[in-house]
C-alpha atoms as a PDB file:
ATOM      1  CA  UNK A   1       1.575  64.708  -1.458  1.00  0.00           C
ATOM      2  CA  UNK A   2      -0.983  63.992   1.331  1.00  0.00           C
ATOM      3  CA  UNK A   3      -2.994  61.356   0.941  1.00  0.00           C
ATOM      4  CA  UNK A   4      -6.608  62.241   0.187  1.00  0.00           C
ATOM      5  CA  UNK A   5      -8.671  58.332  -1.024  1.00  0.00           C
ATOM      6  CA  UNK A   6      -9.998  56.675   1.839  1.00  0.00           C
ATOM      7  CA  UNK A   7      -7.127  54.143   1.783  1.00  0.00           C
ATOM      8  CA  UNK A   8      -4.603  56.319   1.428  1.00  0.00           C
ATOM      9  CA  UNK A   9      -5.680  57.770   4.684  1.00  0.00           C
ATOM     10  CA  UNK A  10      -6.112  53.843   6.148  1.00  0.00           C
ATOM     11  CA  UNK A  11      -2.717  53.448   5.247  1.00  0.00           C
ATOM     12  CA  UNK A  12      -1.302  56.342   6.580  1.00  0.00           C
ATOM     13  CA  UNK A  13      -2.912  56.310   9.694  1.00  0.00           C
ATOM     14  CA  UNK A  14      -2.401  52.466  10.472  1.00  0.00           C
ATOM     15  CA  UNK A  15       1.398  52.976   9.480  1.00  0.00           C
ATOM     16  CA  UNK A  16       1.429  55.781  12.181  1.00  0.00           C
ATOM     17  CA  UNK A  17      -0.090  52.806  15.021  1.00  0.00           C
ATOM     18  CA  UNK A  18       2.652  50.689  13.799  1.00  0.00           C
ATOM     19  CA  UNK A  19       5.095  53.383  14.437  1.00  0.00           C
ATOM     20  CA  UNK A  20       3.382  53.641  17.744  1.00  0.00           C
ATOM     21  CA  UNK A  21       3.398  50.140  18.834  1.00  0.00           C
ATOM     22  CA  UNK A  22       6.961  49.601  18.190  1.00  0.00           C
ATOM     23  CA  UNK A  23       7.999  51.886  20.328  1.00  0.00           C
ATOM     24  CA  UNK A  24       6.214  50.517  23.410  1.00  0.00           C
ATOM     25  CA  UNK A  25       6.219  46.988  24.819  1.00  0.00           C
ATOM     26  CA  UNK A  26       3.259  45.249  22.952  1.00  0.00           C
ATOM     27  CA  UNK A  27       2.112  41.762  21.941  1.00  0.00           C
ATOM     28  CA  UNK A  28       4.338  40.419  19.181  1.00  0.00           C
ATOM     29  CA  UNK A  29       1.282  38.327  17.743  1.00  0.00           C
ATOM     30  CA  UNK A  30      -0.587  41.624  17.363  1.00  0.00           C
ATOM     31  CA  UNK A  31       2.678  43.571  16.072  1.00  0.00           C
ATOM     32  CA  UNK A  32       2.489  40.963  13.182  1.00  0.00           C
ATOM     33  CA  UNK A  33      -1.299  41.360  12.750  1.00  0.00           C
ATOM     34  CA  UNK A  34      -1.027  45.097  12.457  1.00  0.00           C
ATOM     35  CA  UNK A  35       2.251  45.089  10.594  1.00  0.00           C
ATOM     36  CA  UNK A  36       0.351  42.824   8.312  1.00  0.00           C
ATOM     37  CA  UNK A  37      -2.872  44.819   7.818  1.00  0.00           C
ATOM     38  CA  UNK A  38      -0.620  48.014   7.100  1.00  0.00           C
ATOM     39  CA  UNK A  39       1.311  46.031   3.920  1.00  0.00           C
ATOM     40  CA  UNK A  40      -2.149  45.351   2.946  1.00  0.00           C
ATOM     41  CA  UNK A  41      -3.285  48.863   2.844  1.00  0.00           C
ATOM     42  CA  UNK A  42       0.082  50.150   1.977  1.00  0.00           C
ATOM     43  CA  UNK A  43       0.793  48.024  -0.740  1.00  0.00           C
ATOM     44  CA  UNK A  44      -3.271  48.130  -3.374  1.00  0.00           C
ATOM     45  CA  UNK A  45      -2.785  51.458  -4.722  1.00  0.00           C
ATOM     46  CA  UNK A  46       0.995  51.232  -6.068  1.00  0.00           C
ATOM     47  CA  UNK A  47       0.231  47.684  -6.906  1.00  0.00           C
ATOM     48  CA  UNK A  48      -3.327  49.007  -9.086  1.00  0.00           C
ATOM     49  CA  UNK A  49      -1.330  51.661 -10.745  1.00  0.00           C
ATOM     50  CA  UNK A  50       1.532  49.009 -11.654  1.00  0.00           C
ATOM     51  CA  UNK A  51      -0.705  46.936 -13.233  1.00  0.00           C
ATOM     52  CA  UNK A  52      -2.768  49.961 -15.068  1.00  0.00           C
ATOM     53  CA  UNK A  53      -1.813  51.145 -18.411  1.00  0.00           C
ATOM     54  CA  UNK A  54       1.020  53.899 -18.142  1.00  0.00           C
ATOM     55  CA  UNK A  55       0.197  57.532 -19.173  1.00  0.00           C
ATOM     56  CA  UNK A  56       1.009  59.009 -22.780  1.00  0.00           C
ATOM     57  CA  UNK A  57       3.673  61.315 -23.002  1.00  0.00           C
ATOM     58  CA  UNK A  58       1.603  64.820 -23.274  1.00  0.00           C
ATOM     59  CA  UNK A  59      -0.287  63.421 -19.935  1.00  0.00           C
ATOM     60  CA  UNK A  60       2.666  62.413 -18.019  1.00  0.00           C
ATOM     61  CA  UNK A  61       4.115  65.774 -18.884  1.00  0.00           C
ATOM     62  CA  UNK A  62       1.291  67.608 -17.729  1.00  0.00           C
ATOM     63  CA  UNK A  63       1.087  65.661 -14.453  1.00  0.00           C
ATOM     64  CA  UNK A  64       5.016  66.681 -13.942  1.00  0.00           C
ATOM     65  CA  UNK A  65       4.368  70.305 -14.864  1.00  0.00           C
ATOM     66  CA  UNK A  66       1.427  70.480 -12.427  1.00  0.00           C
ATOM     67  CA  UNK A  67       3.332  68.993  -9.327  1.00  0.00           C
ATOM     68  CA  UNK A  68       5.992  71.383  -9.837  1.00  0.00           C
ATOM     69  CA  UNK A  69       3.907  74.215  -9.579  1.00  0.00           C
ATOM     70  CA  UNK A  70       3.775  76.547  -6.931  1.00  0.00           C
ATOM     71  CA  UNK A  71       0.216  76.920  -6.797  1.00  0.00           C
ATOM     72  CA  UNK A  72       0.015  78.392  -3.102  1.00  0.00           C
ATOM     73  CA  UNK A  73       2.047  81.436  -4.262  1.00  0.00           C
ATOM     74  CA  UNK A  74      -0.035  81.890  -7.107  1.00  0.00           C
ATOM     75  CA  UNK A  75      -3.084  82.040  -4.915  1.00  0.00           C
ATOM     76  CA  UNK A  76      -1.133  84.420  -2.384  1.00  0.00           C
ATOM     77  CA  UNK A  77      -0.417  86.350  -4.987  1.00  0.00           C
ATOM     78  CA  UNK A  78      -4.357  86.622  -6.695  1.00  0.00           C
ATOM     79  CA  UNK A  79      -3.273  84.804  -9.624  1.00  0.00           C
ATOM     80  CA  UNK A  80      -6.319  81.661  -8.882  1.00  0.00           C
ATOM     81  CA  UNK A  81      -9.541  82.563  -7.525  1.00  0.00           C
ATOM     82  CA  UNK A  82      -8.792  79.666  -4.980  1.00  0.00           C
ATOM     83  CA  UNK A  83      -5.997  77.789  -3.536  1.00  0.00           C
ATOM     84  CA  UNK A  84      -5.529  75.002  -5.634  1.00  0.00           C
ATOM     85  CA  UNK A  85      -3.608  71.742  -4.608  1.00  0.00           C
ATOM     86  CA  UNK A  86      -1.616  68.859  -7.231  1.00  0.00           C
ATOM     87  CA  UNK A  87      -3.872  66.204  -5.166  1.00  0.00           C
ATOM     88  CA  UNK A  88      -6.849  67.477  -7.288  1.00  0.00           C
ATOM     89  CA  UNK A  89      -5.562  65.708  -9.920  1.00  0.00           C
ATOM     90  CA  UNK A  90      -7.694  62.430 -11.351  1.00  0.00           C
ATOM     91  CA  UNK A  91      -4.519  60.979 -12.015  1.00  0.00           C
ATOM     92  CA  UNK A  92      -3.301  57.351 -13.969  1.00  0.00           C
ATOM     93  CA  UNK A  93      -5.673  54.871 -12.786  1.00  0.00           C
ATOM     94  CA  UNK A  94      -8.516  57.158 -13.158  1.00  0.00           C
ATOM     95  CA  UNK A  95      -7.511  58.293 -16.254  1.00  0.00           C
ATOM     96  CA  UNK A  96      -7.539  54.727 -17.631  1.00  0.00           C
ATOM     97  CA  UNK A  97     -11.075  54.065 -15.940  1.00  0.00           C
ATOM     98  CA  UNK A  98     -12.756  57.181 -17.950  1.00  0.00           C
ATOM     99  CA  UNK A  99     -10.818  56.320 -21.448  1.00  0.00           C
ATOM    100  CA  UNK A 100     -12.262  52.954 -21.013  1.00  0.00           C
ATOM    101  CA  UNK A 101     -15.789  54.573 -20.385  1.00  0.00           C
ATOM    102  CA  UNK A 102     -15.491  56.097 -23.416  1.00  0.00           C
ATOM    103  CA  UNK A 103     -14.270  53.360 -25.521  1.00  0.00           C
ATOM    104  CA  UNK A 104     -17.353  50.818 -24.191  1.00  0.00           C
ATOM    105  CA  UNK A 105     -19.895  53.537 -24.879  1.00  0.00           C
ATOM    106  CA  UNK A 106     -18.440  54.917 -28.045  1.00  0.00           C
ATOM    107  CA  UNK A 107     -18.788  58.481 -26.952  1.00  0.00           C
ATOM    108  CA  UNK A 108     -18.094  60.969 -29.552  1.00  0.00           C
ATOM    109  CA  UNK A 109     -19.721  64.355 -27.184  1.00  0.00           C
ATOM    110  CA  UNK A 110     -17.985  64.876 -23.918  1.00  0.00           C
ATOM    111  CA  UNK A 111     -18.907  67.357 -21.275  1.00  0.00           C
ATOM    112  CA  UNK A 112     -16.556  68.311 -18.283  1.00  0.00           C
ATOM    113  CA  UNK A 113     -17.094  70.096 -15.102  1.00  0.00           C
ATOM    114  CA  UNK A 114     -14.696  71.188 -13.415  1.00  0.00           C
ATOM    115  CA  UNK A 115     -11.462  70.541 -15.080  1.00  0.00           C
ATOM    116  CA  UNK A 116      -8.230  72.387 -12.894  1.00  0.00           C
ATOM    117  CA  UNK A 117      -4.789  71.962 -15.063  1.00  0.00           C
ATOM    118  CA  UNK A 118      -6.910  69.608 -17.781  1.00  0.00           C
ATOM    119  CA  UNK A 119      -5.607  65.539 -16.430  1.00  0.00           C
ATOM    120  CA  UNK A 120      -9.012  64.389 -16.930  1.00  0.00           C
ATOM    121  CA  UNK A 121     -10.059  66.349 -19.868  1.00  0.00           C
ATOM    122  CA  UNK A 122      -6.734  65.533 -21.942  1.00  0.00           C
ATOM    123  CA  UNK A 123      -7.421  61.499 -20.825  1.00  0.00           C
ATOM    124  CA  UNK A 124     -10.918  61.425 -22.209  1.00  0.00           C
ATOM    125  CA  UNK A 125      -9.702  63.295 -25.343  1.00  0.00           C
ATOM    126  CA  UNK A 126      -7.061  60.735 -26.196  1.00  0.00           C
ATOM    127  CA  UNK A 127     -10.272  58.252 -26.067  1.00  0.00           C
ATOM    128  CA  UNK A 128     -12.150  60.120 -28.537  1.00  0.00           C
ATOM    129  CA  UNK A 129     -12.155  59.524 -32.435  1.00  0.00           C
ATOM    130  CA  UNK A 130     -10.950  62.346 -34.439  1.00  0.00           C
ATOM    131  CA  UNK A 131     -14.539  63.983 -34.528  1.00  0.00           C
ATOM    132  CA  UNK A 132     -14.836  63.676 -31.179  1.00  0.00           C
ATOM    133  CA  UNK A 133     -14.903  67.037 -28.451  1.00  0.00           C
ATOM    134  CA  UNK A 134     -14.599  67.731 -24.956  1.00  0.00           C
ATOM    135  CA  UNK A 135     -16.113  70.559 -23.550  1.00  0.00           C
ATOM    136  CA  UNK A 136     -14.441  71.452 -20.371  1.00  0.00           C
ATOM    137  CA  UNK A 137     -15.801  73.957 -17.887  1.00  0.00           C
ATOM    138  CA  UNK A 138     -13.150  76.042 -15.471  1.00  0.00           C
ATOM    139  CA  UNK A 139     -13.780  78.697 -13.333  1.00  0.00           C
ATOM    140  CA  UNK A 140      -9.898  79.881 -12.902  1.00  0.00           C
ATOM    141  CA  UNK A 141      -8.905  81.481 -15.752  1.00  0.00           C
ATOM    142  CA  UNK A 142      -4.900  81.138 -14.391  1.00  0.00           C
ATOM    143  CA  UNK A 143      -5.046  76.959 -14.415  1.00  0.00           C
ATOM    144  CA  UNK A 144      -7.371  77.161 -17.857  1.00  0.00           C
ATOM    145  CA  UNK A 145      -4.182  78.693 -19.690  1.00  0.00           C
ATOM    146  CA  UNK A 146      -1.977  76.561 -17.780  1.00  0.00           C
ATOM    147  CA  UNK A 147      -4.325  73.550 -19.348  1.00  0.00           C
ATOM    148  CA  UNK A 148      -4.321  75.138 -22.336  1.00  0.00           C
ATOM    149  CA  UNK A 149      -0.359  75.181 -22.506  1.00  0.00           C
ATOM    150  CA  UNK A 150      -0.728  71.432 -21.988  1.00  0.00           C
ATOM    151  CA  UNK A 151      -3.624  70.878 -24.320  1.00  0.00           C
ATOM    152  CA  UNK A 152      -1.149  72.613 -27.099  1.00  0.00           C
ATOM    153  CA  UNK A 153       1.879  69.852 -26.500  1.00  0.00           C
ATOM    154  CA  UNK A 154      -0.527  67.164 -27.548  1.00  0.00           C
ATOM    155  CA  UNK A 155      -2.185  65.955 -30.724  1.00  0.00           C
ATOM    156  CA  UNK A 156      -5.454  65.346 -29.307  1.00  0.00           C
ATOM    157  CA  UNK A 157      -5.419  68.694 -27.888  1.00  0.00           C
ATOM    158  CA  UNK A 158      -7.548  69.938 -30.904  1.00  0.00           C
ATOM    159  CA  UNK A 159     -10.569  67.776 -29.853  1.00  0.00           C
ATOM    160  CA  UNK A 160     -11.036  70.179 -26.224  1.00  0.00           C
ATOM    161  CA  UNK A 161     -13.089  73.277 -26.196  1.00  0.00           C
ATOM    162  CA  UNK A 162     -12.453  75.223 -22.182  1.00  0.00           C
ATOM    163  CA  UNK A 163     -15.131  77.008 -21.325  1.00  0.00           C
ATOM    164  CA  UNK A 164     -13.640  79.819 -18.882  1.00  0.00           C
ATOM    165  CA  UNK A 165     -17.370  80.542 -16.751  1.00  0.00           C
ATOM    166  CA  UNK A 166     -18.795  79.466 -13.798  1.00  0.00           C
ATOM    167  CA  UNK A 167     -20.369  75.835 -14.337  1.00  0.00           C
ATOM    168  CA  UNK A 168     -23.947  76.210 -13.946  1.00  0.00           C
ATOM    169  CA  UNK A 169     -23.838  79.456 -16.688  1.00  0.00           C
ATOM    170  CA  UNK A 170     -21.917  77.739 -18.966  1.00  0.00           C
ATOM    171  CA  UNK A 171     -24.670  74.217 -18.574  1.00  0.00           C
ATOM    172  CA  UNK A 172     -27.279  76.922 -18.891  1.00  0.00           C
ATOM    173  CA  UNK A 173     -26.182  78.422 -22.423  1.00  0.00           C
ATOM    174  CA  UNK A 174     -24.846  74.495 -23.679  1.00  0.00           C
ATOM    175  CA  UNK A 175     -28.559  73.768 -22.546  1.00  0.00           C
ATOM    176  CA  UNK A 176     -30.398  76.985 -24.251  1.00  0.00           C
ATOM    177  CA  UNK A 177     -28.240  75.284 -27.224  1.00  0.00           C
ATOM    178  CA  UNK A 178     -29.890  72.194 -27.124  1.00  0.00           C
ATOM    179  CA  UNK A 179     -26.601  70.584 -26.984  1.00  0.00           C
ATOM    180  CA  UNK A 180     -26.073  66.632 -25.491  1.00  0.00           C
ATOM    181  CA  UNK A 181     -23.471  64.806 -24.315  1.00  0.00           C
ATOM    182  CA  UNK A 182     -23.020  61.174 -24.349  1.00  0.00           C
ATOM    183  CA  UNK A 183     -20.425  61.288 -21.396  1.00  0.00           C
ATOM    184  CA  UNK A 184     -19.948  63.480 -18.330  1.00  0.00           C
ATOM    185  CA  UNK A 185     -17.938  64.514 -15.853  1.00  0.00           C
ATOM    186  CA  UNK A 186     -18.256  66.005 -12.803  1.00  0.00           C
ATOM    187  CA  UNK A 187     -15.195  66.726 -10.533  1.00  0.00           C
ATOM    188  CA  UNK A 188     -16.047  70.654  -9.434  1.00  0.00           C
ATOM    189  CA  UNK A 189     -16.849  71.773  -6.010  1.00  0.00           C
ATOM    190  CA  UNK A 190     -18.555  69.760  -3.954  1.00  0.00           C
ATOM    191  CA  UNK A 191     -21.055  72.103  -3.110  1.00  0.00           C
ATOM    192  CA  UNK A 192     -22.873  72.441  -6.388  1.00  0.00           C
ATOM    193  CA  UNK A 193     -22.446  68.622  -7.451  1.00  0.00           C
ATOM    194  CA  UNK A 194     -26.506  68.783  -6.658  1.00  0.00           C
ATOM    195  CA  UNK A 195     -27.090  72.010  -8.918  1.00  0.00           C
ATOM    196  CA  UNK A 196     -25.002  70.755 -11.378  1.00  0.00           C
ATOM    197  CA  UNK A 197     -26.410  67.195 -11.609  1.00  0.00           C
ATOM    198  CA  UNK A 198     -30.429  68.733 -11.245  1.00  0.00           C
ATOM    199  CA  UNK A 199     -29.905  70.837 -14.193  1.00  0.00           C
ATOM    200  CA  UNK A 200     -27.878  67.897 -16.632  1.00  0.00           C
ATOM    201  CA  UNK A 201     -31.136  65.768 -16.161  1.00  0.00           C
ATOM    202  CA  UNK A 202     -33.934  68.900 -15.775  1.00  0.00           C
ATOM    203  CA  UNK A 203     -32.405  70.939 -19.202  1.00  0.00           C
ATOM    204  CA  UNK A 204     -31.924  67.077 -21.525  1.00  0.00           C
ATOM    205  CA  UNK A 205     -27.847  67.670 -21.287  1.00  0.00           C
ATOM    206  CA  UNK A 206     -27.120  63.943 -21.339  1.00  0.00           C
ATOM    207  CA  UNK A 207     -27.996  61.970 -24.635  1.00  0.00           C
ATOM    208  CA  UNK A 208     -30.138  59.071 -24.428  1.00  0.00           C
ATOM    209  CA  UNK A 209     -27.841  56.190 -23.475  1.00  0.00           C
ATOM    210  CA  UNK A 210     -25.583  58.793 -21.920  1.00  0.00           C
ATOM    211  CA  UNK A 211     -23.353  57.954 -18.783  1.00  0.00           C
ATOM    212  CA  UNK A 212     -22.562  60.665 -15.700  1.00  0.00           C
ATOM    213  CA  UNK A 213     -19.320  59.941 -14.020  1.00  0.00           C
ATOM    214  CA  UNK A 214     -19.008  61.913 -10.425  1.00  0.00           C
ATOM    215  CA  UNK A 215     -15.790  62.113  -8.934  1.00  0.00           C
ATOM    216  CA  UNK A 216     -14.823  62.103  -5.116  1.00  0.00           C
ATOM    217  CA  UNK A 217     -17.934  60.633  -3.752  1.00  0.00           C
ATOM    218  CA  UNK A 218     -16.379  58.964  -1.534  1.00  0.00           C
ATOM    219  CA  UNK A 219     -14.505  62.394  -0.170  1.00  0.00           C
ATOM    220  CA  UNK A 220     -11.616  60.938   2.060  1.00  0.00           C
ATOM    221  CA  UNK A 221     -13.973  58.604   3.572  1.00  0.00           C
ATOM    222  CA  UNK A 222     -16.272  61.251   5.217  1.00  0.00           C
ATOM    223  CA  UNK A 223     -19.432  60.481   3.104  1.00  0.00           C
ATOM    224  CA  UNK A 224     -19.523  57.530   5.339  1.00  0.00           C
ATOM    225  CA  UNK A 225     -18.131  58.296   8.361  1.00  0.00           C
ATOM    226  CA  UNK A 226     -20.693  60.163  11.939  1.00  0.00           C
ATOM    227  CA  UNK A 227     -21.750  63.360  11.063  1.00  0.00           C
ATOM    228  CA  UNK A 228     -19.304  65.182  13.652  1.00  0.00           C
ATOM    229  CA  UNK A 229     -16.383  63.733  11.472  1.00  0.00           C
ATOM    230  CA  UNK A 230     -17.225  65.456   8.552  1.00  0.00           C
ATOM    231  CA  UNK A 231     -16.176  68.640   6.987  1.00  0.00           C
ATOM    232  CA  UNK A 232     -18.209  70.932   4.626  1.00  0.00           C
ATOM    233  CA  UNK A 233     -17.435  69.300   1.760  1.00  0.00           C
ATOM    234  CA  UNK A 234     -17.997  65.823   3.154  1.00  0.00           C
ATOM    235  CA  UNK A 235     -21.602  67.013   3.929  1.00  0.00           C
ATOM    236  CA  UNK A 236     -22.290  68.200   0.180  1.00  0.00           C
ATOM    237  CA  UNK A 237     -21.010  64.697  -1.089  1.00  0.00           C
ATOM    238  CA  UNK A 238     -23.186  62.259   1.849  1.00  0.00           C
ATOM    239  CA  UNK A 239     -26.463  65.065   0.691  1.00  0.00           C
ATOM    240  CA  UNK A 240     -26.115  64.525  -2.785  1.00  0.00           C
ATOM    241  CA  UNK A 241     -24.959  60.508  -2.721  1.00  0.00           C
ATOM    242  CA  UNK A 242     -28.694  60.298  -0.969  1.00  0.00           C
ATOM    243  CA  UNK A 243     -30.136  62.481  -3.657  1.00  0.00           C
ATOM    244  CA  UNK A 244     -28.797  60.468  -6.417  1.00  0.00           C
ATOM    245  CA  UNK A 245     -29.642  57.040  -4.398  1.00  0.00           C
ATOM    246  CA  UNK A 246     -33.509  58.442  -3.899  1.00  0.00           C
ATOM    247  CA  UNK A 247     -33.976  59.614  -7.471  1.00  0.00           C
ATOM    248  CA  UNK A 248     -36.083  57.211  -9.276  1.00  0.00           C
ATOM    249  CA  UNK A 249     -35.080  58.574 -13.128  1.00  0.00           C
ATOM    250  CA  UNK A 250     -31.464  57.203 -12.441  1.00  0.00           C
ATOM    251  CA  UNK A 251     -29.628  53.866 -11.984  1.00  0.00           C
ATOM    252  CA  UNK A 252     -26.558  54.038 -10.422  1.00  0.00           C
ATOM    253  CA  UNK A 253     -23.176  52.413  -8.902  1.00  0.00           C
ATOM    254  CA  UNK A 254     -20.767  53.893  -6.422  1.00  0.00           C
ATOM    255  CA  UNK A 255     -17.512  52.499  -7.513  1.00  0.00           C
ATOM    256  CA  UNK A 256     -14.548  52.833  -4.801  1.00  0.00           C
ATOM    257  CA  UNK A 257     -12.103  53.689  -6.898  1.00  0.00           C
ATOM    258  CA  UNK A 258      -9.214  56.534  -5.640  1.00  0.00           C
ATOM    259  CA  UNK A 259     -12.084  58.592  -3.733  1.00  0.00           C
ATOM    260  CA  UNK A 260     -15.002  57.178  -5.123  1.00  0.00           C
ATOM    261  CA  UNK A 261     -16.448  57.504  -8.286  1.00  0.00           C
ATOM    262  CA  UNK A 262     -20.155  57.649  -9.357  1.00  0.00           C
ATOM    263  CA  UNK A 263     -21.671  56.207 -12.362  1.00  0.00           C
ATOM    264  CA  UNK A 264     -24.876  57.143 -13.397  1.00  0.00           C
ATOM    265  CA  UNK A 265     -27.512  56.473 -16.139  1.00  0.00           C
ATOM    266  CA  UNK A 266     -31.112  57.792 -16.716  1.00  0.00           C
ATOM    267  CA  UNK A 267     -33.337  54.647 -16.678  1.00  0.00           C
END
């Protein structure tokens, strides 16, 4: 799997100069500098997911399923409506971060955009009481049954409602509803994180005391790095990070966790 967090990509790329400077006749004091600086890098992520509570069972399995997948023949094919990639994944450590989200606010009313083979959604689940419900929003109907064949292997399974629509419909009818969530979620495409998040605090979708979580706002570094080194989706992220730092209804923290993830309140 490539890496796609910003240290991931440190790491690689400083193990790729450390291939390069053994090969050529270079300082030994800065060979052991940069050998040392790529441990470093190398070495926080594994170590972080040692030291982070192991998945259940059901998740574990669905993380095994989903890496096994050929998902670039089901796209050739016309089975997704995009290519889809195992890297998409929230995966352990993030898992653990939003189930402990949940636990400190108590959340009983969880709302999920963008949810791809249902990692995330299944996590936050397994954090809920038994009342509890996560309402998950995917546009691919092929990866919502594939979540769905995952949802079905675990107990907690029950507590997840997928809502197979594009995101901003399925926020507008939740809305029209009157419904509120005291979590949520956004890990969708990049380009309508600013819709998405306009119309939670516009239409009253997030309960007083509520908590937004937005993934990849970090986006492989790119939100930070000169304009000509970013991509399309890099661009979304760095426009809506400023929109969500110049909005004066919010309070929020950008916390660098796998590739960045945004927590936000209403003040």
């Amino acid at each position: 799997m490539r890496p796609i967090t910003p240290l991931g990509i440190l790491a690689e790329k400083l193990d790729r100069l450390l291939s390069l400077a053994q090969d050529i006749n270079i300082d030994r004091s800065f060979l052991t500098e940069l050998e040392s600086a790529t441990a470093l890098a190398k070495g926080l992520e594994p170590y972080v997911e040692s030291c982070t509570t192991a998945d259940s069972e059901p998740l574990q399995e669905l993380v095994n399923r989903t890496r096994s997948e050929d998902w670039q023949a089901h796209f050739s094919q016309g089975e997704t409506t995009k290519p889809l990639i195992p890297e998409m994944l929230s995966g352990q450590v993030e898992g653990q971060f939003l189930k402990m989200l949940l636990y400190a606010l108590k959340a009983k009313r969880v709302l999920e955009i963008g949810m791809f083979t249902g990692y995330s959604a299944l996590a936050m689940a397994e954090a809920l009481p038994e009342d509890g419900v996560v309402i998950t929003c995917e546009i691919d109907p092929f990866a919502a049954q594939f979540a769905q064949s995952s949802f079905s292997r675990s107990m907690h399974g029950k507590k997840i409602d997928v809502r197979v629509a594009p995101a901003l419909q399925t926020l507008e009818q939740l809305a029209a509803e009157k419904q509120t969530f005291d979590f949520i979620f956004i890990d969708a495409d990049k380009g309508g994180y600013k819709d998405y998040y306009s119309l939670i605090l516009d239409r009253g979708l997030l309960a007083p005391g509520g908590m937004i979580a937005v993934d990849n706002s970090l986006y492989e570094g790119q939100a930070y790095l000169p304009e000509e080194q970013r991509g399309e989706n890099g661009r979304a992220i760095a426009a809506f990070n400023q929109m969500v730092k110049e909005d004066d209804r919010v309070v929020q923290v950008l916390v660098p966790l796998r590739d960045g993830v945004t927590l936000i309140r209403r003040v």
